[in-house]
Protein backbone atom coordinates (compact mmCIF):
# COMPACT_ATOMS: atom_id res chain seq x y z
CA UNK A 1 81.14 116.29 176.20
CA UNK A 2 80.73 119.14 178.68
CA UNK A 3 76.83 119.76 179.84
CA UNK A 4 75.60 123.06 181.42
CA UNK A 5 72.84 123.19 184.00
CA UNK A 6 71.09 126.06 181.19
CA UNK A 7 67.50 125.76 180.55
CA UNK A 8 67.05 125.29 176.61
CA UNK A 9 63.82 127.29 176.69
CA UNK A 10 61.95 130.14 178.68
CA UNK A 11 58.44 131.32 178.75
CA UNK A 12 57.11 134.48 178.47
CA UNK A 13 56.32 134.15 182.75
CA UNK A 14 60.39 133.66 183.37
CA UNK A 15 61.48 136.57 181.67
CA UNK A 16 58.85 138.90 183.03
CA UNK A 17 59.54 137.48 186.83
CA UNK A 18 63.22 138.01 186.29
CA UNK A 19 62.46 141.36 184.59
CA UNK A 20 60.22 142.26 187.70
CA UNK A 21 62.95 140.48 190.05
CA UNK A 22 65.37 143.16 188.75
CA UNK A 23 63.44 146.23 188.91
CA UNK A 24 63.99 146.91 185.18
CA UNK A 25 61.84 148.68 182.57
CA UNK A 26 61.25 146.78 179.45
CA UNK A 27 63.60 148.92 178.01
CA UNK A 28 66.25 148.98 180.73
CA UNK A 29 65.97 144.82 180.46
CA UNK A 30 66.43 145.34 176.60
CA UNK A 31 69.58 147.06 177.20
CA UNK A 32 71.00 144.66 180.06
CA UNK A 33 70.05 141.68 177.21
CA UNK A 34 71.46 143.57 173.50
CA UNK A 35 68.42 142.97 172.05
CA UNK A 36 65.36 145.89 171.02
CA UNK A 37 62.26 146.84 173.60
CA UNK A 38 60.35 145.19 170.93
CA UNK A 39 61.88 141.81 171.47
CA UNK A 40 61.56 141.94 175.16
CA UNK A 41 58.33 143.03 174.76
CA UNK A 42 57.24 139.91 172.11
CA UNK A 43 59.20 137.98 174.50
CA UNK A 44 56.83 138.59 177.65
CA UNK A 45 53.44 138.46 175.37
CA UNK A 46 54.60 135.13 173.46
CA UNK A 47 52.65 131.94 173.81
CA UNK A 48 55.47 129.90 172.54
CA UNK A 49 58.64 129.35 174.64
CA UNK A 50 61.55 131.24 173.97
CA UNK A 51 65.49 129.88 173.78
CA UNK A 52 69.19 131.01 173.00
CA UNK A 53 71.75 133.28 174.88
CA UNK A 54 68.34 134.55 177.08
CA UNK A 55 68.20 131.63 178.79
CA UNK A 56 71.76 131.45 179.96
CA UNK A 57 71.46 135.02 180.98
CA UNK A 58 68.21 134.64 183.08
CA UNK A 59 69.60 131.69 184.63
CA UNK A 60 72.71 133.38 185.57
CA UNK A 61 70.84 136.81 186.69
CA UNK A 62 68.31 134.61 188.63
CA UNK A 63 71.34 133.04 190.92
CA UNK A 64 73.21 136.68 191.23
CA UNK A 65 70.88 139.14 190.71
CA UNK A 66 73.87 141.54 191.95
CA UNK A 67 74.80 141.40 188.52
CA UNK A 68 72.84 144.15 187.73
CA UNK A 69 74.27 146.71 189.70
CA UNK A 70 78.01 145.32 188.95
CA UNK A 71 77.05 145.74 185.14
CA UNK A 72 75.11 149.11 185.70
CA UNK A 73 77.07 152.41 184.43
CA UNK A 74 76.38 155.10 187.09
CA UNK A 75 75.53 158.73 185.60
CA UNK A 76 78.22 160.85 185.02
CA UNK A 77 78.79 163.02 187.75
CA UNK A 78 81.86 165.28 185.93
CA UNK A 79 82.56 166.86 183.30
CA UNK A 80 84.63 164.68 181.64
CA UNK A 81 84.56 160.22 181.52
CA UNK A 82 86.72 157.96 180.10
CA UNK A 83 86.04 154.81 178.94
CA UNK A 84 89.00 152.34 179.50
CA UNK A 85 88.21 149.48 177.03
CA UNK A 86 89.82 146.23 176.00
CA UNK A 87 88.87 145.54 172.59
CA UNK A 88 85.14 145.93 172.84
CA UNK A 89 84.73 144.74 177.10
CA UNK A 90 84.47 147.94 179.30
CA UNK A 91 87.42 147.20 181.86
CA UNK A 92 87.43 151.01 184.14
CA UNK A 93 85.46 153.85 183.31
CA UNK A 94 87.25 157.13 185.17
CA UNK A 95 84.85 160.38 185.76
CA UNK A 96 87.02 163.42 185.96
CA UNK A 97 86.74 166.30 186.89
CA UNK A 98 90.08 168.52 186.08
CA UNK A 99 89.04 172.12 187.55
CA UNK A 100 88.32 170.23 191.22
CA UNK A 101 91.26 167.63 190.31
CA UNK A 102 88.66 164.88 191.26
CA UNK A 103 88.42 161.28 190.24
CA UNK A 104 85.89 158.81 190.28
CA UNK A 105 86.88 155.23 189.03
CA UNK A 106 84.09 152.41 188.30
CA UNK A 107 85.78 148.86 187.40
CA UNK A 108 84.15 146.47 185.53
CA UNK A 109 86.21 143.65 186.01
CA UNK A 110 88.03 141.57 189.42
CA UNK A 111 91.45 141.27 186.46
CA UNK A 112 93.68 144.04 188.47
CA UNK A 113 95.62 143.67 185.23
CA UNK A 114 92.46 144.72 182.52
CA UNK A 115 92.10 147.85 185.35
CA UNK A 116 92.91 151.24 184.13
CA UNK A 117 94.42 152.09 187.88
CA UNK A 118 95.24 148.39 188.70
CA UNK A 119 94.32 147.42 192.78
CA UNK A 120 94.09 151.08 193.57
CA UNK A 121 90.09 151.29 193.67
CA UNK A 122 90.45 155.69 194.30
CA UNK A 123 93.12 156.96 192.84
CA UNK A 124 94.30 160.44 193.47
CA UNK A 125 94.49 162.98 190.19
CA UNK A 126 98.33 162.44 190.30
CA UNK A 127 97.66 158.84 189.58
CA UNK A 128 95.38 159.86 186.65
CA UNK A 129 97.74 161.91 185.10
CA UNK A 130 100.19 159.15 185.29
CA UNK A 131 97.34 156.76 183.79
CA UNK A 132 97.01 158.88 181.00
CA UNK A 133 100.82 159.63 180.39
CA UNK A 134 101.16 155.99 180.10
CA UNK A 135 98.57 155.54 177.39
CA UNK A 136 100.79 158.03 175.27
CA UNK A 137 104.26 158.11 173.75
CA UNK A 138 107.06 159.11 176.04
CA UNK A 139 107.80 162.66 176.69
CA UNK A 140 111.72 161.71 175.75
CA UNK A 141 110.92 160.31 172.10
CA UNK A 142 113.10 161.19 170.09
CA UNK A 143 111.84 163.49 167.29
CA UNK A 144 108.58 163.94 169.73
CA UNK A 145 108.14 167.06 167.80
CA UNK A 146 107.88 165.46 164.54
CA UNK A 147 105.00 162.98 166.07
CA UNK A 148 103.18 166.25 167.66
CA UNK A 149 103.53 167.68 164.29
CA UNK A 150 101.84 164.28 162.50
CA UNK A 151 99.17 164.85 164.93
CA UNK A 152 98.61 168.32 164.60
CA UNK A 153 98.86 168.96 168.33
CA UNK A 154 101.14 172.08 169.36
CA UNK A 155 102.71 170.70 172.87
CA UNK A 156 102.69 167.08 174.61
CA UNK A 157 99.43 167.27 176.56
CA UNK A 158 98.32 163.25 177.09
CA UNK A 159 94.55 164.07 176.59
CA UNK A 160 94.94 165.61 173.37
CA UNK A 161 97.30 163.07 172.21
CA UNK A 162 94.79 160.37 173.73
CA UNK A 163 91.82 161.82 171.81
CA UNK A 164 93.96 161.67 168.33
CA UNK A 165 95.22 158.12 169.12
CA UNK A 166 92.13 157.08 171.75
CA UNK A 167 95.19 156.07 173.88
CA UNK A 168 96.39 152.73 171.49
CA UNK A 169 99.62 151.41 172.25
CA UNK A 170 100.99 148.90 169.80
CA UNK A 171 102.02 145.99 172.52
CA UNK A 172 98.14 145.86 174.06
CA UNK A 173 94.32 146.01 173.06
CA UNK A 174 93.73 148.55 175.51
CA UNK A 175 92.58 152.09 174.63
CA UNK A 176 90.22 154.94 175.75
CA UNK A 177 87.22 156.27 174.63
CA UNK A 178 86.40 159.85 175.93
CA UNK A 179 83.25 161.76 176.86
CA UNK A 180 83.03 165.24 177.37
């Protein structure tokens, strides 16, 4: 039997130290832990100790507190963001903006092979456009007119084929979820 060095149980003290420790809001701390303000904020005025998934998160956030920041989703800065997703894990969100041809990648993972643009940490606009090319069908289907059709698009554009198919290839778990 495997044991964990997890406390079982935390009082209302621990979670407003690490809370404090972080520079976080009630509300920003609700966020970084899934659960409601409310919670957090029985949480810190509770006489009675409090245990689950909390306590293995304020243990691990005590010992790397740089969590925080790797976890943190900056504001958008362009126009358009993509969200590169496996399943329901954030992987590489990608801030465009296509009048400037800028890109602005955030990765939130170290797996070079979950990353939208791999070991490439600023990739150029060409490399987005290939990113998103490879998210869609080939421009040499056959019948590729016939799948535009099916998705009522009038040309092969990636982005509008990525918004009707969010990017979903059949052989992965990957896909994108855009924000204008």
């Amino acid at each position: 039997m495997v044991t964990f060095a997890v406390p079982d149980k935390l009082t209302a003290e621990e979670i407003r130290t690490i809370r404090r420790k972080l520079g976080l809001t009630r509300a920003e701390f609700a966020r970084l832990a899934n659960v409601s303000k409310k919670t957090v904020e029985r949480w810190e005025a509770g006489e009675r100790e409090i245990g689950g998934p909390i306590a293995a998160l304020v243990k691990l956030l005590w010992e790397y507190p740089q969590m925080k920041e790797e976890l943190t989703v900056p504001d958008k800065k362009y126009p358009l963001r993509l969200w590169y997703m496996e399943g329901s894990r954030v992987c590489t969100i990608i801030d465009v903006d296509e009048r400037s041809r800028k890109v602005k990648v955030h990765n939130y993972t170290k797996d070079y092979i979950a990353r939208a643009f791999g070991k490439e940490e600023n990739p150029d606009f060409e490399a987005y456009e290939a990113f998103l090319e490879s998210r869609c069908f080939p421009r040499s289907r056959d019948k590729m007119k016939l799948t535009l059709r099916e998705l009522d698009l009038p040309f092969y554009e990636p982005l509008l084929i990525i918004e009707k198919t969010q990017g979903r290839m059949a052989e992965d778990d990957f896909w994108l979820r855009i924000e204008r």
